[in-house]
Protein backbone atom coordinates (compact mmCIF):
# COMPACT_ATOMS: atom_id res chain seq x y z
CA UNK A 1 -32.01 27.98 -0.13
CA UNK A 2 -31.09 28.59 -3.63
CA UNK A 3 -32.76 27.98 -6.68
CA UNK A 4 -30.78 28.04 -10.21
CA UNK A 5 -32.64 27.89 -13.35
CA UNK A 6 -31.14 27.53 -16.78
CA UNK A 7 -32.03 28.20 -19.60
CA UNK A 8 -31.00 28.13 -23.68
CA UNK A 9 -29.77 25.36 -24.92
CA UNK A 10 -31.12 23.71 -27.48
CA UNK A 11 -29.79 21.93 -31.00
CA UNK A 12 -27.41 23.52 -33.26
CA UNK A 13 -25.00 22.66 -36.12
CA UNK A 14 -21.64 21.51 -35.32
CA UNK A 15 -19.62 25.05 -35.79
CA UNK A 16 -22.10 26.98 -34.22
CA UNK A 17 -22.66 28.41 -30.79
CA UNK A 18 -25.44 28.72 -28.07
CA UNK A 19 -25.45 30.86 -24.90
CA UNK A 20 -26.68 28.90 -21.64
CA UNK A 21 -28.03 31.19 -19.13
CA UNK A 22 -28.48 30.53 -15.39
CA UNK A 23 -30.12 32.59 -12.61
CA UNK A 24 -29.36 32.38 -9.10
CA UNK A 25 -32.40 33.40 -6.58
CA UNK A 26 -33.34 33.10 -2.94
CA UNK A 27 -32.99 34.91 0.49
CA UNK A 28 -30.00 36.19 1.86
CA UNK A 29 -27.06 34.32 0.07
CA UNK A 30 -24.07 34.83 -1.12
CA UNK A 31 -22.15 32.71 -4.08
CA UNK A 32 -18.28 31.55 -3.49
CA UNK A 33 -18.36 30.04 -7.20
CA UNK A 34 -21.05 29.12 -10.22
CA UNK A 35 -20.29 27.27 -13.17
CA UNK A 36 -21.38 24.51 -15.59
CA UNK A 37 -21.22 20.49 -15.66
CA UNK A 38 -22.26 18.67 -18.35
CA UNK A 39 -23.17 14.78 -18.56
CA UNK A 40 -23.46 13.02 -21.68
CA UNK A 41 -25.33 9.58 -21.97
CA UNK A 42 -23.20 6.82 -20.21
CA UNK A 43 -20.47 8.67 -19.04
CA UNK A 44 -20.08 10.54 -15.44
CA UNK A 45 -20.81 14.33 -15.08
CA UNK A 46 -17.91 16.42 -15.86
CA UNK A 47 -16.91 19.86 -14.90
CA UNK A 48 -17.44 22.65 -17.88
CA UNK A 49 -16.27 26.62 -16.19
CA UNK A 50 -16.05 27.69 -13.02
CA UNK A 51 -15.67 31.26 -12.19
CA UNK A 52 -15.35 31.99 -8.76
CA UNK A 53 -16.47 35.37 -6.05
CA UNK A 54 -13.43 37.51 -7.77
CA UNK A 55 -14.01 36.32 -11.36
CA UNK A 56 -11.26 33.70 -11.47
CA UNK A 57 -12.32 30.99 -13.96
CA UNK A 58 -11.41 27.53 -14.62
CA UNK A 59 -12.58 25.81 -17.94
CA UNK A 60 -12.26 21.46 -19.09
CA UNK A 61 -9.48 21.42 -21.38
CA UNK A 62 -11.99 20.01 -23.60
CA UNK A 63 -13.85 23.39 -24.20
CA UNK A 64 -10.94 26.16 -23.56
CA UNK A 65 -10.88 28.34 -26.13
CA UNK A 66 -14.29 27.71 -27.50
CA UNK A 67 -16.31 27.92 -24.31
CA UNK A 68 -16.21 31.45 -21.97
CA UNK A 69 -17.79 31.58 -18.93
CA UNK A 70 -18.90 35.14 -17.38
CA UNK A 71 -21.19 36.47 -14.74
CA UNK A 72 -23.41 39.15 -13.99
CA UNK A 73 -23.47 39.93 -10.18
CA UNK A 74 -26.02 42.33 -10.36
CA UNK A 75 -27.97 39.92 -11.65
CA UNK A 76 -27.25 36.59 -9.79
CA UNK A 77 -26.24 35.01 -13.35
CA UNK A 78 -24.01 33.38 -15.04
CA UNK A 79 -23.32 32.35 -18.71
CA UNK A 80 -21.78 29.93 -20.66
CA UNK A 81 -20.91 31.13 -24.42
CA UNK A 82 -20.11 28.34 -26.87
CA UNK A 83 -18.39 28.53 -29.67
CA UNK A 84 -16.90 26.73 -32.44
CA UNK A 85 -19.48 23.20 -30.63
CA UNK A 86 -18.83 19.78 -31.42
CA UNK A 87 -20.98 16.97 -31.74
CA UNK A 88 -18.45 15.72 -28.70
CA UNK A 89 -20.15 18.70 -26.59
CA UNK A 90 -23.66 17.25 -26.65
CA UNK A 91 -25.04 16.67 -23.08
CA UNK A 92 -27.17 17.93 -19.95
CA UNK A 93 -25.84 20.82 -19.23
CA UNK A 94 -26.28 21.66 -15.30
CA UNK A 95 -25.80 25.33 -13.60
CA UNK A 96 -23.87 24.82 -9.64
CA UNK A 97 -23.20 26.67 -7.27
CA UNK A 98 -21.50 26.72 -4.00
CA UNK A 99 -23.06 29.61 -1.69
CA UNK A 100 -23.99 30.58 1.84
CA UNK A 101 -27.12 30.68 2.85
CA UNK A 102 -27.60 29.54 6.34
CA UNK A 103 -25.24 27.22 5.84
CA UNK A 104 -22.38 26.45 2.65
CA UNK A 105 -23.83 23.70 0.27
CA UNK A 106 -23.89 22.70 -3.29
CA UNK A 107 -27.03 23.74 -5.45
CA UNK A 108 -27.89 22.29 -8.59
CA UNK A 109 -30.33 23.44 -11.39
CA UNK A 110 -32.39 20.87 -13.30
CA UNK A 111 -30.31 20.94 -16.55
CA UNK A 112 -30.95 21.64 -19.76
CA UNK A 113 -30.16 19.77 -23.57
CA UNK A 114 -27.82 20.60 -25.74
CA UNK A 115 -27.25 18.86 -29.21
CA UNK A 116 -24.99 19.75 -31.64
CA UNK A 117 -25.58 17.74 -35.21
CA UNK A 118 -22.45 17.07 -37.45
């Protein structure tokens, strides 16, 4: 099993920028890819950044150039610097990850808020 918690998010002006922060932990797994999806109210959960085992990334076109994505594997984390937000980038931001522990699956953290005012 593996447990992903996030944290920093939070409400900011639009312009601004937030860091989200997740941490991976559990026994004896390893992580093929961690990234971020978002879902704003009424609409279906999207895919944010990706990065993957040998740092290759993969952003929305939404949020290249604003958003990076980057990992620490020391540290079982990954972040997700914003830059430049829009009121458009407003949602529940959730940490995945695809890893091995007995077996491959999908882990999900609990999400956390992110408003951005205009």
């Amino acid at each position: 099993q593996v447990q992903l918690v996030e944290s920093g998010g939070g409400l900011v002006q639009a312009g601004g920028s937030l860091r989200l922060t997740c941490a991976a932990s559990g026994s004896s797994f390893e992580i093929k890819l961690i990234g971020w999806y978002r879902q704003a109210p009424g609409k279906q959960r999207e895919s944010v950044a990706i990065i993957n085992s040998v740092d290759s990334t993969n952003y929305a076109d939404s949020v290249k150039g604003r958003f990076t994505i980057s990992r620490d594997n020391a540290k079982n984390t990954v972040y997700l610097q914003m830059n430049s937000m829009k009121p458009e980038d407003t949602a529940v931001y959730y940490c995945y990850c695809l890893a091995t522990s007995s077996t491959m699956r999908s882990y999900w953290g609990q999400g956390t808020q992110v408003t951005v005012s205009s």
